[in-house]
C-alpha atoms as a PDB file:
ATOM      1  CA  UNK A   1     113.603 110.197 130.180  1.00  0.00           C
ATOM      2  CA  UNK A   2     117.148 109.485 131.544  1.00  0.00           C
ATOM      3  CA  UNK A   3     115.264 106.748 133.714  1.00  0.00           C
ATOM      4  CA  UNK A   4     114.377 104.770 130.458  1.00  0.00           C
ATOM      5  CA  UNK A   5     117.683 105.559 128.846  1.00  0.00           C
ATOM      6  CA  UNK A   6     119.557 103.554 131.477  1.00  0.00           C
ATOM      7  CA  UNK A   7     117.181 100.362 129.867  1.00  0.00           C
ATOM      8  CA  UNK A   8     120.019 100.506 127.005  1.00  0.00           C
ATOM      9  CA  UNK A   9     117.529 103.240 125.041  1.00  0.00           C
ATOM     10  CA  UNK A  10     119.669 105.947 122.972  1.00  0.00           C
ATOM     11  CA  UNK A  11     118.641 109.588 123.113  1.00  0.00           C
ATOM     12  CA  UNK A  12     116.762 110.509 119.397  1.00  0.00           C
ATOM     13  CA  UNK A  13     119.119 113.762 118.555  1.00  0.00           C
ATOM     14  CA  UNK A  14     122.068 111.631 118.240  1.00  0.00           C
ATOM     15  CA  UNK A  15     120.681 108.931 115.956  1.00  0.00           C
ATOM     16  CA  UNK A  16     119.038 112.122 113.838  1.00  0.00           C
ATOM     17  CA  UNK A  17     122.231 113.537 113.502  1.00  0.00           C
ATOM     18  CA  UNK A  18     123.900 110.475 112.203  1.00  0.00           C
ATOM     19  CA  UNK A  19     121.196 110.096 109.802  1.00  0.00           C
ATOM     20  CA  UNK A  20     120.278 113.541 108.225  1.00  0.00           C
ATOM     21  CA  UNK A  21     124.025 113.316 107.804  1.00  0.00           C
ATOM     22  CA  UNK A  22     124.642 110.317 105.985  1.00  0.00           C
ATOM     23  CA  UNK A  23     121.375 111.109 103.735  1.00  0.00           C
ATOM     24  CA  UNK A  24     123.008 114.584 103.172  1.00  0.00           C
ATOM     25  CA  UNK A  25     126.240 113.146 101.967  1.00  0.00           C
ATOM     26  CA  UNK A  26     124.273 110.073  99.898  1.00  0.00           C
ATOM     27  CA  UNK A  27     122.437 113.080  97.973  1.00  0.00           C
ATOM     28  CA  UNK A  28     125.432 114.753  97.271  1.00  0.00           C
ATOM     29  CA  UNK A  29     127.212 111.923  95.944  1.00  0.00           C
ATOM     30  CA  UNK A  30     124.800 111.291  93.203  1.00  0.00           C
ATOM     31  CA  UNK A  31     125.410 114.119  91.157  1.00  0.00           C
ATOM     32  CA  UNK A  32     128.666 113.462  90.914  1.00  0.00           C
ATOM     33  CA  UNK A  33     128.217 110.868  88.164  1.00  0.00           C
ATOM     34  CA  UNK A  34     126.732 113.413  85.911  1.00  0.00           C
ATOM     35  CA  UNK A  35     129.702 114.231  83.882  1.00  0.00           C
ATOM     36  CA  UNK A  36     130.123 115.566  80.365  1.00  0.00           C
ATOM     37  CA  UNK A  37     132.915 114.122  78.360  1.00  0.00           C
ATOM     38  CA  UNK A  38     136.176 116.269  77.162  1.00  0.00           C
ATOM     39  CA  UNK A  39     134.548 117.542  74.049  1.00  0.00           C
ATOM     40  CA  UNK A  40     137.581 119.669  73.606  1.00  0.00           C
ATOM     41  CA  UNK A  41     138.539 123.541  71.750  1.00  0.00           C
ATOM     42  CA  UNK A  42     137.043 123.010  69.002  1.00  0.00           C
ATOM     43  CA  UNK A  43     133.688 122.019  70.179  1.00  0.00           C
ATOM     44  CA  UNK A  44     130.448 123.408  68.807  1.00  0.00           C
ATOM     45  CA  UNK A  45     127.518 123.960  70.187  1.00  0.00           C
ATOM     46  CA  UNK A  46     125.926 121.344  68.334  1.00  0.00           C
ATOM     47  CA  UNK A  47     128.813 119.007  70.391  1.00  0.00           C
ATOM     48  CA  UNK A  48     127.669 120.134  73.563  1.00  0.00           C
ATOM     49  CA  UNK A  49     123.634 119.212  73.041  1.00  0.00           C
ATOM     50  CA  UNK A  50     124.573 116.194  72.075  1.00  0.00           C
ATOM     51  CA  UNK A  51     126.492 115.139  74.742  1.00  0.00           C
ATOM     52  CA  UNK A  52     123.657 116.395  77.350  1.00  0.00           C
ATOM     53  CA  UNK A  53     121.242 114.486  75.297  1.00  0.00           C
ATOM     54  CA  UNK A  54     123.514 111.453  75.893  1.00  0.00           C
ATOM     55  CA  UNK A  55     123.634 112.397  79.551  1.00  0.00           C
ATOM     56  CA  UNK A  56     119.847 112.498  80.074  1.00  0.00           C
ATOM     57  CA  UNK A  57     119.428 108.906  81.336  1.00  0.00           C
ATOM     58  CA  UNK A  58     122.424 109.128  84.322  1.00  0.00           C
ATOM     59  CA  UNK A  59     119.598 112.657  84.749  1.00  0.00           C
ATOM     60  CA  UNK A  60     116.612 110.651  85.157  1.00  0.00           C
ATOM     61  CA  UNK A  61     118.025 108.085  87.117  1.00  0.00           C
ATOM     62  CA  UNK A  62     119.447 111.181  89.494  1.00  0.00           C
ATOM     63  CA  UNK A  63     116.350 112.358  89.629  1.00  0.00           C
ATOM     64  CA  UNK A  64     114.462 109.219  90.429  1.00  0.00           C
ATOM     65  CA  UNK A  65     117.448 108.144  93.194  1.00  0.00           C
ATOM     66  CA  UNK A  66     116.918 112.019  94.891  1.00  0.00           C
ATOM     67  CA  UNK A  67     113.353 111.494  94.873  1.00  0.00           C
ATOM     68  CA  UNK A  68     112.976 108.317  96.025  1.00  0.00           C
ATOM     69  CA  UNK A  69     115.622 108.844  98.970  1.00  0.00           C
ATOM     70  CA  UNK A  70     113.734 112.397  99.703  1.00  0.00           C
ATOM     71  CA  UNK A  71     110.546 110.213  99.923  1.00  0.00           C
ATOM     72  CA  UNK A  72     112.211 107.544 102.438  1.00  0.00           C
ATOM     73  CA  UNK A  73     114.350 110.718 104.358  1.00  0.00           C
ATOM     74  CA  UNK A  74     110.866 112.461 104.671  1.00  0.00           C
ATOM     75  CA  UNK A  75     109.268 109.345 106.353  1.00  0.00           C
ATOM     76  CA  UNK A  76     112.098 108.855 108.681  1.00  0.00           C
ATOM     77  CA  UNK A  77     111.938 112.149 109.825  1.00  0.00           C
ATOM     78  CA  UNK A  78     107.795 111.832 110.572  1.00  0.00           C
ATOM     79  CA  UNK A  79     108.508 108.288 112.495  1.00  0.00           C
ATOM     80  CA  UNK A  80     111.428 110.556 114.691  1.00  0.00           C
ATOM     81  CA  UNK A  81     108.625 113.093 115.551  1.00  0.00           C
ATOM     82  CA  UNK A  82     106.622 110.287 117.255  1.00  0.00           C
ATOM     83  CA  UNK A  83     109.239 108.925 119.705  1.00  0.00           C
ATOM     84  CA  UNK A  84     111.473 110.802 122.533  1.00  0.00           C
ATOM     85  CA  UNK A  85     114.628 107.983 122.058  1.00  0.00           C
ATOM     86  CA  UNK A  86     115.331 104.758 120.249  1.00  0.00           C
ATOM     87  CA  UNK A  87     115.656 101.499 121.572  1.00  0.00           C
ATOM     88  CA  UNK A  88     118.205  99.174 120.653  1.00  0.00           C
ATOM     89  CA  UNK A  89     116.863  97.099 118.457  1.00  0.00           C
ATOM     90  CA  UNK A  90     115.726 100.129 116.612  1.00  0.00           C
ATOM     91  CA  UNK A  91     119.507 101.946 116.462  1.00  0.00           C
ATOM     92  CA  UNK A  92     120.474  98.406 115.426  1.00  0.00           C
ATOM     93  CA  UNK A  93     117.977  98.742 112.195  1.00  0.00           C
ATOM     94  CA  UNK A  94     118.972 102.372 111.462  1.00  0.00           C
ATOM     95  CA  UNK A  95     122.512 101.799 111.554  1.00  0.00           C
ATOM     96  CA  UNK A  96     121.501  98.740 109.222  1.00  0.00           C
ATOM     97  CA  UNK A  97     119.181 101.258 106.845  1.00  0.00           C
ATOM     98  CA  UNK A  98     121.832 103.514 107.015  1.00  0.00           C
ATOM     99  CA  UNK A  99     124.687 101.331 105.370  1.00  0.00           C
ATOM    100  CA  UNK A 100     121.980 100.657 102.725  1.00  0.00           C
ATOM    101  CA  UNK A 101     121.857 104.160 101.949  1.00  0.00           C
ATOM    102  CA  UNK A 102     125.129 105.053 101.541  1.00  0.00           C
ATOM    103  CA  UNK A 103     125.003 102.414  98.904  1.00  0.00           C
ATOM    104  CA  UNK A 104     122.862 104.542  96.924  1.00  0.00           C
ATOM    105  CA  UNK A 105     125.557 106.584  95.024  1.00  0.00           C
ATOM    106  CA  UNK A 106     126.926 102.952  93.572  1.00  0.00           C
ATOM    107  CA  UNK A 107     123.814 101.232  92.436  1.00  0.00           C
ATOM    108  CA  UNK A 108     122.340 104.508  91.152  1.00  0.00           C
ATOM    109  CA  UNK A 109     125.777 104.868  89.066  1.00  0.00           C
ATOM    110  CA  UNK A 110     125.706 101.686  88.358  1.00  0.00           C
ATOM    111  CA  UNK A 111     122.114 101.608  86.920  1.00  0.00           C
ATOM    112  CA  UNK A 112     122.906 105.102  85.347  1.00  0.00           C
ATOM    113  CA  UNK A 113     125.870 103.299  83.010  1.00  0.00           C
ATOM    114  CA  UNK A 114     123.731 100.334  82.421  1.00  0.00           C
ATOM    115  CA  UNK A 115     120.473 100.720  82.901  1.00  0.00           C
ATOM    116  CA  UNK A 116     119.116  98.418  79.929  1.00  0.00           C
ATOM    117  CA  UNK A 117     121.092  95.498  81.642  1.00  0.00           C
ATOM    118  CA  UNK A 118     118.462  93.624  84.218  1.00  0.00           C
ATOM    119  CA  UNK A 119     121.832  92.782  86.823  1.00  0.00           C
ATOM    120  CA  UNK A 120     121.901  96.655  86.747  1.00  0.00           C
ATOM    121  CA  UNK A 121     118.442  97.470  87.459  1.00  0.00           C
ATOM    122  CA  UNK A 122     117.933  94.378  90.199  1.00  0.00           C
ATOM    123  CA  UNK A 123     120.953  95.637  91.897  1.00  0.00           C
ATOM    124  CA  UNK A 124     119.711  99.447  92.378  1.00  0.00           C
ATOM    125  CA  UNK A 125     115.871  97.987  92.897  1.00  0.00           C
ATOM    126  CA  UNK A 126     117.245  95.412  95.573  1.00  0.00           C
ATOM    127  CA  UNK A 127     118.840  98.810  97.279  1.00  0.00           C
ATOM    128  CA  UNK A 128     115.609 100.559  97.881  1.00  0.00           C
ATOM    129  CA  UNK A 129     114.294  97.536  98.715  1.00  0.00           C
ATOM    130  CA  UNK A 130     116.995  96.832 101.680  1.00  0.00           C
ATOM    131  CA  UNK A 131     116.434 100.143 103.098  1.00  0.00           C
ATOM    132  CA  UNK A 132     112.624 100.249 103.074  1.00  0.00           C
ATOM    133  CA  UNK A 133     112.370  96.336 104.185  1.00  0.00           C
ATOM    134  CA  UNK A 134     114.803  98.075 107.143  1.00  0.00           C
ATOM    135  CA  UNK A 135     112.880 101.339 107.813  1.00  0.00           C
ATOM    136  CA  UNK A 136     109.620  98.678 107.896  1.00  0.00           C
ATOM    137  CA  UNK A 137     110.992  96.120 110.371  1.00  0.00           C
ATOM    138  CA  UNK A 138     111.903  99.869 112.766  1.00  0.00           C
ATOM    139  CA  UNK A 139     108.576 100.906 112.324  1.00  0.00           C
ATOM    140  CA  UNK A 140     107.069  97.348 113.474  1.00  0.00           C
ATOM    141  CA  UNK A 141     109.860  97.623 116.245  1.00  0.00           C
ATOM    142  CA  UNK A 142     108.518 101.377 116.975  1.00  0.00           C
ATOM    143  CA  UNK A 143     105.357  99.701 117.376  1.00  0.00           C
ATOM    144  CA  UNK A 144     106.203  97.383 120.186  1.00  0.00           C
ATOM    145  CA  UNK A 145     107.768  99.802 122.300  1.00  0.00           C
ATOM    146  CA  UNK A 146     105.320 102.111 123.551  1.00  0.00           C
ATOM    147  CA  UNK A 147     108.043 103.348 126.196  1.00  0.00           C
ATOM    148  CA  UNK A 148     109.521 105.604 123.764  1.00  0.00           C
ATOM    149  CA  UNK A 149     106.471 106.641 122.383  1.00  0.00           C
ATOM    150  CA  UNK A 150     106.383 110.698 123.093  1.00  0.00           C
ATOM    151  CA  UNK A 151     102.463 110.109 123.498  1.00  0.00           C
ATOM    152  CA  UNK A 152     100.127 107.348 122.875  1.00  0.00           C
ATOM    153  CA  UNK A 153      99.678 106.400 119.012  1.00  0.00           C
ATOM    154  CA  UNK A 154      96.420 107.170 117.384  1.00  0.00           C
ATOM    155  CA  UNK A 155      94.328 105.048 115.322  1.00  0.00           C
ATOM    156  CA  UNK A 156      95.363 107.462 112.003  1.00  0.00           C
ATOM    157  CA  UNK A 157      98.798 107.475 112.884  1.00  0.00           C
ATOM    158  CA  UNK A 158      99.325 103.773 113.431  1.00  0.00           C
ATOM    159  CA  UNK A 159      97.062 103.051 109.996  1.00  0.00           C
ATOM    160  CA  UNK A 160      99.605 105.251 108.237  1.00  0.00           C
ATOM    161  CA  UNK A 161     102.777 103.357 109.828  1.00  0.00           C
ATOM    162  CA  UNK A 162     101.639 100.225 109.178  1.00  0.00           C
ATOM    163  CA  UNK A 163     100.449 100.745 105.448  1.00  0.00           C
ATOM    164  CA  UNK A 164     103.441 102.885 104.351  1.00  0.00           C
ATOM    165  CA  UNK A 165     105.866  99.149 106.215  1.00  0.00           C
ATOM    166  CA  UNK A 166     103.881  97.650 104.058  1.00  0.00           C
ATOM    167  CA  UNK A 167     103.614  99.475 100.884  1.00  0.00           C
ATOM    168  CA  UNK A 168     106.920 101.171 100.214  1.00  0.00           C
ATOM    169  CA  UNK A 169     108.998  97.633 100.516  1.00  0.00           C
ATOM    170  CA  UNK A 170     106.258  96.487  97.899  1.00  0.00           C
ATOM    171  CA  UNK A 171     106.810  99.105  95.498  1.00  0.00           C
ATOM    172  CA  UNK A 172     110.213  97.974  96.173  1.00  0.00           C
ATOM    173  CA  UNK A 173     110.037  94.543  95.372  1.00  0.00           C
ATOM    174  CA  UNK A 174     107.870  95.075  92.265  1.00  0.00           C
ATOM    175  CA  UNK A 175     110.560  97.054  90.866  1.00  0.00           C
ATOM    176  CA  UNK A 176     112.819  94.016  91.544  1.00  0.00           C
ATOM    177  CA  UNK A 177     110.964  91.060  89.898  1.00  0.00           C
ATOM    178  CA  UNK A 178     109.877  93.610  87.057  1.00  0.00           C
ATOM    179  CA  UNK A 179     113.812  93.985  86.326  1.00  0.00           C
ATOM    180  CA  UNK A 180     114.462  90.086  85.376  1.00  0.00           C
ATOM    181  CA  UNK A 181     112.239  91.567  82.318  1.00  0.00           C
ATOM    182  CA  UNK A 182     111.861  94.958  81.950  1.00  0.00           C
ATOM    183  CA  UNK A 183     114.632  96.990  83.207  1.00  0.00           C
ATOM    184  CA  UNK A 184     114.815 100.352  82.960  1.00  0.00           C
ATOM    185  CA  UNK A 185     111.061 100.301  82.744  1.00  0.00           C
ATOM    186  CA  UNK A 186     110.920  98.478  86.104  1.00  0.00           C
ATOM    187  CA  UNK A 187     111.417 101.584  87.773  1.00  0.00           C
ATOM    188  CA  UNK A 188     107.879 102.598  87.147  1.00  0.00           C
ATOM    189  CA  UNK A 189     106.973 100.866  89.801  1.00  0.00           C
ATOM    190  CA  UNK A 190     108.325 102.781  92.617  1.00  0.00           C
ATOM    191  CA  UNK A 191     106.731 105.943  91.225  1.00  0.00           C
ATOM    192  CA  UNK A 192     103.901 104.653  93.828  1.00  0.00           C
ATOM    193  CA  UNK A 193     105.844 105.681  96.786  1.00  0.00           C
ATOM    194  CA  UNK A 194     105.750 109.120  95.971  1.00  0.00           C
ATOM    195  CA  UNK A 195     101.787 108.838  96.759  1.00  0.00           C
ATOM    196  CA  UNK A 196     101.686 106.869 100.000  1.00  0.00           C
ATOM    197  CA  UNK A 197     100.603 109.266 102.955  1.00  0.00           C
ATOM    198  CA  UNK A 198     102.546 109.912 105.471  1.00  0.00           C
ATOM    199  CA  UNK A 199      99.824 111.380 108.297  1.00  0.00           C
ATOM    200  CA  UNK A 200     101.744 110.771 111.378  1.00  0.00           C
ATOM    201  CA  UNK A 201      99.758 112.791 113.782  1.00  0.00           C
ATOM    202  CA  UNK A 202      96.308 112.980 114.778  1.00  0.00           C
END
C-alpha cells in the first residue's frame, strides 16, 4: 500500500477523520437555531405551546437537514469501505463536498426563517445538490481507479454506485426547480433519497 501512496494517493483514515468530523460538527450546528423566544416571568403555559407551535417549522426543517445529511454521511461511509486510500482527485472532491457541508447549518437556518420565500428554499436545495453532484463526480472518480480498490467491484456493488451518482443529485435538483414554485413543498422531493439502496458489497 505505501508503494501506491508514493503515486500522490492519501491513506483513507485521515480523509475519514476529517470527514466524520466536519459532519459531526455540521449536525451539531443545526440545532442551534431552534430557539424559543424570552417569553418572560409571567409566562403561562399556554405561552410556552404556543411558542413551540411557532417553532415547529425551524423542527421540520432540522429534521429533514439531519436526515438528509445522515443519508449522504451513511453513503460516504459505504463508498470508504470499498477502497484502501484516496487518490487525489478524489481528496480534491471531498475536501470540495466537505465545504458544502459545513454550509448546511446556514442554508438550513436560512430556509428555517424563510422557508415560504423560493430564494430561501433554492438556496438550501442548491446545497444538497452541491454536495451530492460532489459525492457523485468521487464515486465516478472511485470508479476509474481500480488501484485503490480494496478488491475488485462486483456487478451489485457498481449498479448501486452508479444509480445512487445518479439518483441522489436528481432528487436534488428536483427539489431545486420545484422551489422557483413551490417552496417549502419542494422539499418533498428529496424524501426519495431516503429509499435509494445503498448495497455496497456483494
Amino acid at each position: 500500500m505505501e508503494a501506491r501512496l508514493l503515486s500522490g494517493d492519501i491513506g483513507k483514515p485521515r480523509v475519514e477523520a476529517l470527514s466524520d468530523g466536519l459532519y459531526a460538527i455540521a449536525l451539531t450546528l443545526l440545532v442551534l437555531e431552534l430557539k424559543l423566544p424570552s417569553l418572560g416571568e409571567a409566562a403561562t403555559n399556554a405561552d410556552l405551546l404556543h411558542a413551540l407551535r411557532q417553532l415547529m417549522p425551524k423542527v421540520l426543517i432540522w429534521l429533514l437537514s439531519f436526515v438528509v445529511m445522515g443519508v449522504l454521511w451513511l453513503s460516504q461511509v459505504r463508498v470508504y469501505g470499498l477502497v484502501h486510500s484516496l487518490s487525489r482527485t478524489m481528496v480534491r472532491l471531498e475536501l470540495a463536498q466537505l465545504a458544502f457541508v459545513s454550509l448546511m447549518p446556514f442554508s438550513t437556518a436560512l430556509v428555517g426563517e424563510h422557508g415560504n420565500l423560493s430564494v430561501a428554499a433554492i438556496v438550501y436545495a442548491s446545497n444538497i445538490l452541491a454536495i451530492t453532484l460532489t459525492g457523485a463526480w468521487r464515486t465516478r472518480e472511485l470508479l476509474h481507479q481500480p488501484r485503490v480498490h480494496i478488491q475488485a467491484l462486483t456487478a451489485p456493488v457498481l449498479r448501486t454506485l452508479k444509480m445512487r451518482a445518479y439518483a441522489l443529485p436528481a432528487c436534488a435538483a428536483a427539489a431545486v426547480v420545484l422551489g422557483f414554485t413551490f417552496p417549502g413543498w419542494n422539499m418533498l422531493a428529496m424524501v426519495p433519497m431516503l429509499f435509494i439502496p445503498m448495497r455496497t458489497h456483494a
